[in-house]
PDB file of N, CA and C in Angstrom:
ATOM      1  N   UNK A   1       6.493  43.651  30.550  1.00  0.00           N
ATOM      2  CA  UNK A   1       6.796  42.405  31.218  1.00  0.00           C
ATOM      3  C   UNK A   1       6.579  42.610  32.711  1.00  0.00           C
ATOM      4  N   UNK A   2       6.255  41.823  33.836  1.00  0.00           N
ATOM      5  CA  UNK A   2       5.754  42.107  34.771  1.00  0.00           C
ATOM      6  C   UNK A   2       7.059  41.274  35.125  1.00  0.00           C
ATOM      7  N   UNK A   3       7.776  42.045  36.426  1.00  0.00           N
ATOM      8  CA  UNK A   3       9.313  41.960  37.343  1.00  0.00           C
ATOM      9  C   UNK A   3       8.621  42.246  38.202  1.00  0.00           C
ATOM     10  N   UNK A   4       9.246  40.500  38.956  1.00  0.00           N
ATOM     11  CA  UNK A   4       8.986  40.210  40.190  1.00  0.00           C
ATOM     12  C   UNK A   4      10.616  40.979  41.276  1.00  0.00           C
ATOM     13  N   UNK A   5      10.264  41.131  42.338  1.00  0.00           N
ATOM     14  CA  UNK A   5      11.638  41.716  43.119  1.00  0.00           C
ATOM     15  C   UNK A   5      11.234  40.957  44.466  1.00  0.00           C
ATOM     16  N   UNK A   6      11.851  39.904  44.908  1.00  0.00           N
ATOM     17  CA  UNK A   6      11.637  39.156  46.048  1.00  0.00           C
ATOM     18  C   UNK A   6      12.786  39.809  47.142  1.00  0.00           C
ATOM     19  N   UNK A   7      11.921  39.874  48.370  1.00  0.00           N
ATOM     20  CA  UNK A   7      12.585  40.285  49.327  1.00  0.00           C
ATOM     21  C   UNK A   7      14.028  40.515  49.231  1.00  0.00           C
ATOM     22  N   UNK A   8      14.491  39.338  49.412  1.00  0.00           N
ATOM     23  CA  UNK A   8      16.143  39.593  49.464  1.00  0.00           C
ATOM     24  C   UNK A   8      16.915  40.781  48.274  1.00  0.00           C
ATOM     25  N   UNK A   9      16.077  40.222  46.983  1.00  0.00           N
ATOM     26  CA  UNK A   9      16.463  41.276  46.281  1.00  0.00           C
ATOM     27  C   UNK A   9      16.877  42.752  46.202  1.00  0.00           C
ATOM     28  N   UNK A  10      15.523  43.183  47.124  1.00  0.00           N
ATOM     29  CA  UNK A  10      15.118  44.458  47.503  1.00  0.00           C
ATOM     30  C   UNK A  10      16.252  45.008  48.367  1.00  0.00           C
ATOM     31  N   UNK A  11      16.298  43.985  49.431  1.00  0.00           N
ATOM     32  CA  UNK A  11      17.515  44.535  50.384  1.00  0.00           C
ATOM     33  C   UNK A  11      18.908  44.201  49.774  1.00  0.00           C
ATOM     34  N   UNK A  12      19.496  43.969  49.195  1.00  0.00           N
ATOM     35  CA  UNK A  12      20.380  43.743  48.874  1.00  0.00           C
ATOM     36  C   UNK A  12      20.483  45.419  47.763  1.00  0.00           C
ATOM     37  N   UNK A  13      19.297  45.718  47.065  1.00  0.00           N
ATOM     38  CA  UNK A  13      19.068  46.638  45.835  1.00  0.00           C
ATOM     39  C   UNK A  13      18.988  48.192  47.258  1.00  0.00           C
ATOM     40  N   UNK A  14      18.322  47.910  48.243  1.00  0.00           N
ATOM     41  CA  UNK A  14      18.639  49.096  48.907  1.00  0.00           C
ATOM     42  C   UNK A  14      19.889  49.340  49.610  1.00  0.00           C
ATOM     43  N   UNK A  15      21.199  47.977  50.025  1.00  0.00           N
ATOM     44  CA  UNK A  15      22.560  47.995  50.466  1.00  0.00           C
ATOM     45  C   UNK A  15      23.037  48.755  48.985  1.00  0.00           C
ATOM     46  N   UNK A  16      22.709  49.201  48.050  1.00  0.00           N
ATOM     47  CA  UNK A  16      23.975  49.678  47.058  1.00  0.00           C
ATOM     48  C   UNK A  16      23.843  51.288  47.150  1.00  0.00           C
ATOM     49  N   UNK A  17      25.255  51.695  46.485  1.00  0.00           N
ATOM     50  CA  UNK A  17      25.487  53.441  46.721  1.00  0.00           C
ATOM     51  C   UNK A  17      24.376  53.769  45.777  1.00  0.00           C
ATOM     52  N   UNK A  18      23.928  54.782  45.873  1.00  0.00           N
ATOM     53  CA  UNK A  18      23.005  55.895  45.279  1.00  0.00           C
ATOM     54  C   UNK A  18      23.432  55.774  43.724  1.00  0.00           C
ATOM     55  N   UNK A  19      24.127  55.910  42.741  1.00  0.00           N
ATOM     56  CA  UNK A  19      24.196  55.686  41.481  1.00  0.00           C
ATOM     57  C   UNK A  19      23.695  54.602  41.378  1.00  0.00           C
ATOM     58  N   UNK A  20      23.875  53.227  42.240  1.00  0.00           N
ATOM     59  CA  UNK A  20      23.514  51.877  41.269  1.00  0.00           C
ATOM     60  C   UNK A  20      22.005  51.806  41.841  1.00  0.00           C
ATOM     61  N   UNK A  21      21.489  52.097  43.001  1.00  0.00           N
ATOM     62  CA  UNK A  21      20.009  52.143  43.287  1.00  0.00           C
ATOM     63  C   UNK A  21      19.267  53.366  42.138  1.00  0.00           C
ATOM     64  N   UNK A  22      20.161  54.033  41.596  1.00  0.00           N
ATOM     65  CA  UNK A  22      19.520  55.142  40.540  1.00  0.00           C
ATOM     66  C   UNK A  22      18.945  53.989  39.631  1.00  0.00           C
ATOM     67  N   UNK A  23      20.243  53.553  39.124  1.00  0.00           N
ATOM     68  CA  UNK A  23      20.161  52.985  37.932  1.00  0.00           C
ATOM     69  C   UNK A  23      18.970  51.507  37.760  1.00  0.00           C
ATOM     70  N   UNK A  24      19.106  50.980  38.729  1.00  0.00           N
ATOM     71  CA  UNK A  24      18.162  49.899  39.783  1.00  0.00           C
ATOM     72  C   UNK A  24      16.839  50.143  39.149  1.00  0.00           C
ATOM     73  N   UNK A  25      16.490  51.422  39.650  1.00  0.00           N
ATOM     74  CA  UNK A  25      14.957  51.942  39.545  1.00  0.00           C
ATOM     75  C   UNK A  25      14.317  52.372  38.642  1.00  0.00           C
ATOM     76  N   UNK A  26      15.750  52.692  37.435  1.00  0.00           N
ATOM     77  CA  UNK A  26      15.368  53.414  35.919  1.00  0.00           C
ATOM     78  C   UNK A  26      15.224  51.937  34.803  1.00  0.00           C
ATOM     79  N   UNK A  27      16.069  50.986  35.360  1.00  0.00           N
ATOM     80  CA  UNK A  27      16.070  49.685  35.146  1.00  0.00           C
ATOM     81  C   UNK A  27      14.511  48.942  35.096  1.00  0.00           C
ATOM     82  N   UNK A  28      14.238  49.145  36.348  1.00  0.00           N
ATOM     83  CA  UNK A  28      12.940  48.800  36.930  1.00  0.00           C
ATOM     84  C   UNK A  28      12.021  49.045  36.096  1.00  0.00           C
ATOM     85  N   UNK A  29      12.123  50.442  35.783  1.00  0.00           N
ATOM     86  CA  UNK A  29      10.691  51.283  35.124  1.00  0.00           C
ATOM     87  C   UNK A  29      10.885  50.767  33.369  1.00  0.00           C
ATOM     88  N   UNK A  30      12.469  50.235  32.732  1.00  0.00           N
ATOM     89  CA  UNK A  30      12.463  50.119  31.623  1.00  0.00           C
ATOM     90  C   UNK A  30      11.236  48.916  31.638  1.00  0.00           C
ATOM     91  N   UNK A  31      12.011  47.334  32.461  1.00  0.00           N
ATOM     92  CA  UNK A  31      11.919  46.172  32.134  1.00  0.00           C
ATOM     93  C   UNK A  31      10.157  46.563  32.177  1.00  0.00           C
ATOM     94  N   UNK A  32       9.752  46.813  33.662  1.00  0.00           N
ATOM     95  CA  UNK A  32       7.987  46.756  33.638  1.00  0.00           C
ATOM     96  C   UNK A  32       7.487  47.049  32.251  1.00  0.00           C
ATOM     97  N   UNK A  33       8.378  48.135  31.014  1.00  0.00           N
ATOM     98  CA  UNK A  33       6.970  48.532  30.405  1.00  0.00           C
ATOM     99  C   UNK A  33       7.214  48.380  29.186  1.00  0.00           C
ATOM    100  N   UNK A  34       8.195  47.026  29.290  1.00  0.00           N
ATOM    101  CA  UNK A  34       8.687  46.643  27.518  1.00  0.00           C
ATOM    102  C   UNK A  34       8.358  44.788  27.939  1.00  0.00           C
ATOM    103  N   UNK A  35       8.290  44.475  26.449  1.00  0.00           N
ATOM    104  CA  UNK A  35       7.811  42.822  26.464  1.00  0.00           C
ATOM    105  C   UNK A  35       9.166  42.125  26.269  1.00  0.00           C
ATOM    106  N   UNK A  36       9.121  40.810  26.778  1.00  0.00           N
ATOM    107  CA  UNK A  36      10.908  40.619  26.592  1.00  0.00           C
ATOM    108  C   UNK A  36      11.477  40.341  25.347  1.00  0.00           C
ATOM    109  N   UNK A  37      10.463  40.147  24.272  1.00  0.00           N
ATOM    110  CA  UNK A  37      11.417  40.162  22.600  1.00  0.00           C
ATOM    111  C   UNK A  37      12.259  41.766  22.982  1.00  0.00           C
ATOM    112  N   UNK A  38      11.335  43.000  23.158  1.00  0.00           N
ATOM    113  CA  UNK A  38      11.840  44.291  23.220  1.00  0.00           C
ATOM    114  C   UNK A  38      13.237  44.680  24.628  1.00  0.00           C
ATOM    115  N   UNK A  39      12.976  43.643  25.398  1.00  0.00           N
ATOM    116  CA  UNK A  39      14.012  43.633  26.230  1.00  0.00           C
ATOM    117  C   UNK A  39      15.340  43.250  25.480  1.00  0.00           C
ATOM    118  N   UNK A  40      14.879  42.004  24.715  1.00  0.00           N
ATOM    119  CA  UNK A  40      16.623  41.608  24.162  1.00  0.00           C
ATOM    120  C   UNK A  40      17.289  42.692  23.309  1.00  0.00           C
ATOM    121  N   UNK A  41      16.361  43.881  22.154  1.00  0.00           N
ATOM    122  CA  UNK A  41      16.623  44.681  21.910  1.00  0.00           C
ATOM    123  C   UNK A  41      17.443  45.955  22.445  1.00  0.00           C
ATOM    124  N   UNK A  42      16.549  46.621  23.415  1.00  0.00           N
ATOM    125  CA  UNK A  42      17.067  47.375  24.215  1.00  0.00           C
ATOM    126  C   UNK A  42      18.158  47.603  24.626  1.00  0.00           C
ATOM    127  N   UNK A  43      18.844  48.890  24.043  1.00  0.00           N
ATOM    128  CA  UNK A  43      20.539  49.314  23.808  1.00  0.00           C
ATOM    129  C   UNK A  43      20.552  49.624  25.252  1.00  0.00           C
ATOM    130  N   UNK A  44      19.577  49.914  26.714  1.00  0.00           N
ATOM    131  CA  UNK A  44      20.028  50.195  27.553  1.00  0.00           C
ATOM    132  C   UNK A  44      20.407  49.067  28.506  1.00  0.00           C
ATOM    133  N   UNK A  45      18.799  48.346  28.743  1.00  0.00           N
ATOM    134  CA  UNK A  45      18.968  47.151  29.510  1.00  0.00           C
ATOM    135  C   UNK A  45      19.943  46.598  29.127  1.00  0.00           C
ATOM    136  N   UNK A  46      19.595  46.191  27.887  1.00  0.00           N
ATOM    137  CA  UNK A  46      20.847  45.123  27.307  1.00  0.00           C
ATOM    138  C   UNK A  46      20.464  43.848  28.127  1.00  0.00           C
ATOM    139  N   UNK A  47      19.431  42.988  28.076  1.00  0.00           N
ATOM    140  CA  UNK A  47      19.034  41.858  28.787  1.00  0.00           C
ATOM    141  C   UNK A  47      19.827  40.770  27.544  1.00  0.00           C
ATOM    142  N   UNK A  48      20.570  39.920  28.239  1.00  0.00           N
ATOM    143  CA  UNK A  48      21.630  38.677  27.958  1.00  0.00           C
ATOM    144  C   UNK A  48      21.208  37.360  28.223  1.00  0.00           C
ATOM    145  N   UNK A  49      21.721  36.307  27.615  1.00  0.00           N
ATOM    146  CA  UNK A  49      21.086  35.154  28.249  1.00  0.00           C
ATOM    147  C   UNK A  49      22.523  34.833  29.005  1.00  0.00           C
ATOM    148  N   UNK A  50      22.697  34.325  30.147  1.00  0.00           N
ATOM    149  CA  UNK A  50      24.020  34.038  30.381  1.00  0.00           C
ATOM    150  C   UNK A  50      24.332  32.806  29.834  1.00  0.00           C
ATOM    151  N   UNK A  51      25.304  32.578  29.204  1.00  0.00           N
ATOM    152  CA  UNK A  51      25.773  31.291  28.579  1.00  0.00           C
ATOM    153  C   UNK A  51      26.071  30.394  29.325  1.00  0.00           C
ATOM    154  N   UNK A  52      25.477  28.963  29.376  1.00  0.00           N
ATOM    155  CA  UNK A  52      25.930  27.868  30.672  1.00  0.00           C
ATOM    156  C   UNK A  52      25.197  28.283  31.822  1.00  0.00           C
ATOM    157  N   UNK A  53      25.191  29.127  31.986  1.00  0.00           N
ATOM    158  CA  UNK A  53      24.119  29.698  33.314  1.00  0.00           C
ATOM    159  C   UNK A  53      22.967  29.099  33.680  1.00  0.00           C
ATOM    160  N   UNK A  54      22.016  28.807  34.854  1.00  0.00           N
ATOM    161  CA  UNK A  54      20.921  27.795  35.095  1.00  0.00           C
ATOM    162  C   UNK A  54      20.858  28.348  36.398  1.00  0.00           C
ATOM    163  N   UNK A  55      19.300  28.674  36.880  1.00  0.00           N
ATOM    164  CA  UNK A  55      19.141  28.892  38.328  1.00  0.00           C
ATOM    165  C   UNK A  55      19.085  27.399  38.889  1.00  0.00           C
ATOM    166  N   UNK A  56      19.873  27.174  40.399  1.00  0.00           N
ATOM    167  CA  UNK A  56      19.963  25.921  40.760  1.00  0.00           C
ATOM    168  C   UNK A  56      18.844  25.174  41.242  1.00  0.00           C
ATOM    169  N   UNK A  57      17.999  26.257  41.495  1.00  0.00           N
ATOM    170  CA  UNK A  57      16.680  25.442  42.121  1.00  0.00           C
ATOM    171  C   UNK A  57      15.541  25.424  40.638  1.00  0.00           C
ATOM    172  N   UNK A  58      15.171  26.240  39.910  1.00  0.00           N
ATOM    173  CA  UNK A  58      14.415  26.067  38.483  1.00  0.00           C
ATOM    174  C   UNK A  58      14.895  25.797  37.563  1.00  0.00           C
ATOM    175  N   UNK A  59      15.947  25.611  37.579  1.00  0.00           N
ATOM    176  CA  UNK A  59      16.856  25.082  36.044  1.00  0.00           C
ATOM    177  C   UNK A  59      16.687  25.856  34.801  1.00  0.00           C
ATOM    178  N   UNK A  60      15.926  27.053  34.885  1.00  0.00           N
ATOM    179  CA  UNK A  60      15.747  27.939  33.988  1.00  0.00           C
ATOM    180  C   UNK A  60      17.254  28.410  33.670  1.00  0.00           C
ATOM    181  N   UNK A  61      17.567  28.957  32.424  1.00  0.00           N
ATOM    182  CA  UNK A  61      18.425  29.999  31.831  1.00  0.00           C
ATOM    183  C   UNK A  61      18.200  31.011  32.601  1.00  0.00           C
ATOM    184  N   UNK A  62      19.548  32.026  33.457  1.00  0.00           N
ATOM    185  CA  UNK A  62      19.648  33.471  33.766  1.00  0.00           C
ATOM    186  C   UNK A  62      19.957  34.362  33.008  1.00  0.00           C
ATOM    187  N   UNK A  63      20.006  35.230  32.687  1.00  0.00           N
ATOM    188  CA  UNK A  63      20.050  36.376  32.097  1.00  0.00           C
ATOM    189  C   UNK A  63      20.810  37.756  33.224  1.00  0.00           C
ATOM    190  N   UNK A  64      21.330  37.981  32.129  1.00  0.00           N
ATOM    191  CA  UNK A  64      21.904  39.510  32.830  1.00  0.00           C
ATOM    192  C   UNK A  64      21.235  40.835  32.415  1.00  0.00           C
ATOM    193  N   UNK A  65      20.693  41.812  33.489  1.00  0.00           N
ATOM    194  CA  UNK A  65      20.823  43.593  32.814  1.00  0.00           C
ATOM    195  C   UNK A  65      21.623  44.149  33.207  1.00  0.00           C
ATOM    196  N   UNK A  66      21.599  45.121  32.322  1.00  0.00           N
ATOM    197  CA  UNK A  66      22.346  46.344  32.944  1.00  0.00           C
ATOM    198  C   UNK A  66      21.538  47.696  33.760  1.00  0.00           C
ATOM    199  N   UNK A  67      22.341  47.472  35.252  1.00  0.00           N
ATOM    200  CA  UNK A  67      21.556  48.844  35.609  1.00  0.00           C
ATOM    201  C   UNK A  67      22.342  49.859  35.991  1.00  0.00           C
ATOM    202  N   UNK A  68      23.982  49.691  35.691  1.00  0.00           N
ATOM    203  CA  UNK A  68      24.918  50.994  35.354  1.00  0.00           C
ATOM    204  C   UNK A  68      25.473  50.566  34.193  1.00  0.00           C
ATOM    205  N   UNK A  69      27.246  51.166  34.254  1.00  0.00           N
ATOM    206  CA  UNK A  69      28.222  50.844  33.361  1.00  0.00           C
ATOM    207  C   UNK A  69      28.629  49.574  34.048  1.00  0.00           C
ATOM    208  N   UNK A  70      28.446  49.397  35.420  1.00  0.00           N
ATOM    209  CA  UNK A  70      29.202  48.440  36.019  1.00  0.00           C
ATOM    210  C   UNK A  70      28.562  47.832  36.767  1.00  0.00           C
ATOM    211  N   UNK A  71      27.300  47.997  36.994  1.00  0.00           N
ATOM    212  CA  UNK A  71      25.948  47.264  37.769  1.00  0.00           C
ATOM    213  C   UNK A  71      25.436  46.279  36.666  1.00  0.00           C
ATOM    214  N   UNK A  72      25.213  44.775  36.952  1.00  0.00           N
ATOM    215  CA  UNK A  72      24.299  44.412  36.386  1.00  0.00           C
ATOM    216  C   UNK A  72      23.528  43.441  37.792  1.00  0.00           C
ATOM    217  N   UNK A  73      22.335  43.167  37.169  1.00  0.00           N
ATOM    218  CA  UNK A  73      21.424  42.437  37.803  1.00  0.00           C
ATOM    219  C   UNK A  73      20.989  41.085  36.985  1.00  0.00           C
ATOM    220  N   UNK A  74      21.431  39.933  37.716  1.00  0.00           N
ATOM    221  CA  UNK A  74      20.899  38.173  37.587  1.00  0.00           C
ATOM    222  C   UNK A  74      19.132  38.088  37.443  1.00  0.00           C
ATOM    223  N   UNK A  75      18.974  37.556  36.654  1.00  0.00           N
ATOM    224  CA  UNK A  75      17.182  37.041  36.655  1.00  0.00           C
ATOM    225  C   UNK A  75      17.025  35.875  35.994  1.00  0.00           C
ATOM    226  N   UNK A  76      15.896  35.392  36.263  1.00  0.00           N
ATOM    227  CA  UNK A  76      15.610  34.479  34.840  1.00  0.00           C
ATOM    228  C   UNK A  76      14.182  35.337  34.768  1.00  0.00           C
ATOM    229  N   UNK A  77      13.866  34.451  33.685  1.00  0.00           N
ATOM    230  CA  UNK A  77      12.578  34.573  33.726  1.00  0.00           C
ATOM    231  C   UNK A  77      11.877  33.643  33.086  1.00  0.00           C
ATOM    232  N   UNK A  78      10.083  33.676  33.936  1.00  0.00           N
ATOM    233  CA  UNK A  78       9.397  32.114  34.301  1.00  0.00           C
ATOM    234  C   UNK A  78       8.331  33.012  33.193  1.00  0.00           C
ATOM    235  N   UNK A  79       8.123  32.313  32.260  1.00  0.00           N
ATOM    236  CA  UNK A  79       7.448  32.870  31.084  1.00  0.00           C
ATOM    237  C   UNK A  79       6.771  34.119  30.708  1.00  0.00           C
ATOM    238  N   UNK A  80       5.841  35.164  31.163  1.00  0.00           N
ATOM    239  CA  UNK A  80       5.610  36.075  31.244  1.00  0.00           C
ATOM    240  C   UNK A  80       6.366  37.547  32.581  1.00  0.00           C
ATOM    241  N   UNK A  81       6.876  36.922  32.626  1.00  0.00           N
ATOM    242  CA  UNK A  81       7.576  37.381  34.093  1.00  0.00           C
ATOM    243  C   UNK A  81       9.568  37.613  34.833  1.00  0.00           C
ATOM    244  N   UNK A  82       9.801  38.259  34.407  1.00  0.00           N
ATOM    245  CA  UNK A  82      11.246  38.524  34.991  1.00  0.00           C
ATOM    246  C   UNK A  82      10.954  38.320  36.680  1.00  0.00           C
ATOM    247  N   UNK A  83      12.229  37.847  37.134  1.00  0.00           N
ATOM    248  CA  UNK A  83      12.149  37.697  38.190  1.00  0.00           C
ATOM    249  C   UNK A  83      13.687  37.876  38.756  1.00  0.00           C
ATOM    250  N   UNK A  84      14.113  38.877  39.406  1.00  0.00           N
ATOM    251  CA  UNK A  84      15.396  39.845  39.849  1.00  0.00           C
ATOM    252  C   UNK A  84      15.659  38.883  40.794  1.00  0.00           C
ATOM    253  N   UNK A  85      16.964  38.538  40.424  1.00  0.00           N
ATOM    254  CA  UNK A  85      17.206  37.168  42.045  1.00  0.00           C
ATOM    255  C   UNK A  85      18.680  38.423  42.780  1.00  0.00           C
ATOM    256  N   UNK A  86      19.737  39.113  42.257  1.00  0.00           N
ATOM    257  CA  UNK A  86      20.648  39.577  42.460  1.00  0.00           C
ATOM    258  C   UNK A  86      21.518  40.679  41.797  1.00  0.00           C
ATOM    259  N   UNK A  87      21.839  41.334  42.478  1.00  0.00           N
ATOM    260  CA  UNK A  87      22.700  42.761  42.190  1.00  0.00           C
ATOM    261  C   UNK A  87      23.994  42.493  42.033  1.00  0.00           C
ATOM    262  N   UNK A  88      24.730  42.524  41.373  1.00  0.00           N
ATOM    263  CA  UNK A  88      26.043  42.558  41.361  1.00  0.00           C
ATOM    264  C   UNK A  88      27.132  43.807  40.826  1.00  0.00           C
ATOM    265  N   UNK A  89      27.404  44.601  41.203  1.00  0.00           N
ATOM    266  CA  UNK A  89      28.156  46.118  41.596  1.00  0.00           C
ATOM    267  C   UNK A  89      29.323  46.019  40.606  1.00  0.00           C
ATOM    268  N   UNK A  90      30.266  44.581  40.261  1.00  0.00           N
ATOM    269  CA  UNK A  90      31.163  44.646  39.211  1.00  0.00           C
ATOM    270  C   UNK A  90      30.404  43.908  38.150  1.00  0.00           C
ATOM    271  N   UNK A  91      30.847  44.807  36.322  1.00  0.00           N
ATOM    272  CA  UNK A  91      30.327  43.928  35.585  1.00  0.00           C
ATOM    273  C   UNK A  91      31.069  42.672  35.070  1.00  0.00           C
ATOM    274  N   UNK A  92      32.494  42.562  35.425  1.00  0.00           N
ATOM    275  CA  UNK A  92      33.107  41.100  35.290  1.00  0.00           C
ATOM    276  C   UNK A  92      32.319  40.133  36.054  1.00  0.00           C
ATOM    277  N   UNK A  93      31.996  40.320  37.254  1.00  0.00           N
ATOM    278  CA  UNK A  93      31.744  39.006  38.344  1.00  0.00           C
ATOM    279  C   UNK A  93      30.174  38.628  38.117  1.00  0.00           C
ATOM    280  N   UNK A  94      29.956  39.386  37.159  1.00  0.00           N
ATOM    281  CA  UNK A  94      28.523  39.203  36.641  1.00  0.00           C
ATOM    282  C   UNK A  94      27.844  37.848  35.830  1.00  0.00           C
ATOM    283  N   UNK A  95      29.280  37.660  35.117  1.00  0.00           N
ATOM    284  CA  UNK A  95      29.745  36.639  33.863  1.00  0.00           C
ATOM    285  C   UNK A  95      30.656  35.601  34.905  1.00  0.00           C
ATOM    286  N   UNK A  96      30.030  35.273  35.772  1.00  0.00           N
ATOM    287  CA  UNK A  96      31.049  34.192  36.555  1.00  0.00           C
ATOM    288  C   UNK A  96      30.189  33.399  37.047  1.00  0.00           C
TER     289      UNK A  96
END
């Protein structure tokens, strides 16, 4: 699947401690080289649809990964393409 990482993303993905930028980048290398049926699979990512969830400007469905125990990362994605909008460091506030 080809993951887009827009600016803000990036900086926000280089503000985190060294475990969750680990996990960030191992994340990274999963999503690029699996298709997203194999994403929903995936015991690591663990890619989610968030329930009720909607980006406000595309109205697409978001989705959650996992890029620790307690890192996940917001996306949707625009048909062939993940697209990383945000990092979030707790996995409760993830689901909010």
């Amino acid at each position: 699947m080809r993951v887009v990482c827009p600016p803000n993303f990036v900086r926000e993905a280089l503000a985190q401690e060294g475990p969750v930028r680990d996990g960030l980048s191992k994340m990274l290398r999963i999503a690029s080289d699996l298709s997203f049926a194999d994403l929903l699979k995936h015991q690591g990512v663990h890619l989610e649809k968030l329930t009720g969830k909607t980006d406000p400007v595309t109205k697409k469905p978001l989705y959650s990964l996992r890029a620790t125990r307690a890192a996940r990362v917001i996306a949707l994605v625009d048909g062939d393409t993940l697209v990383l909008l945000t990092v979030v460091s707790d996995h409760d506030k993830a689901y909010k």
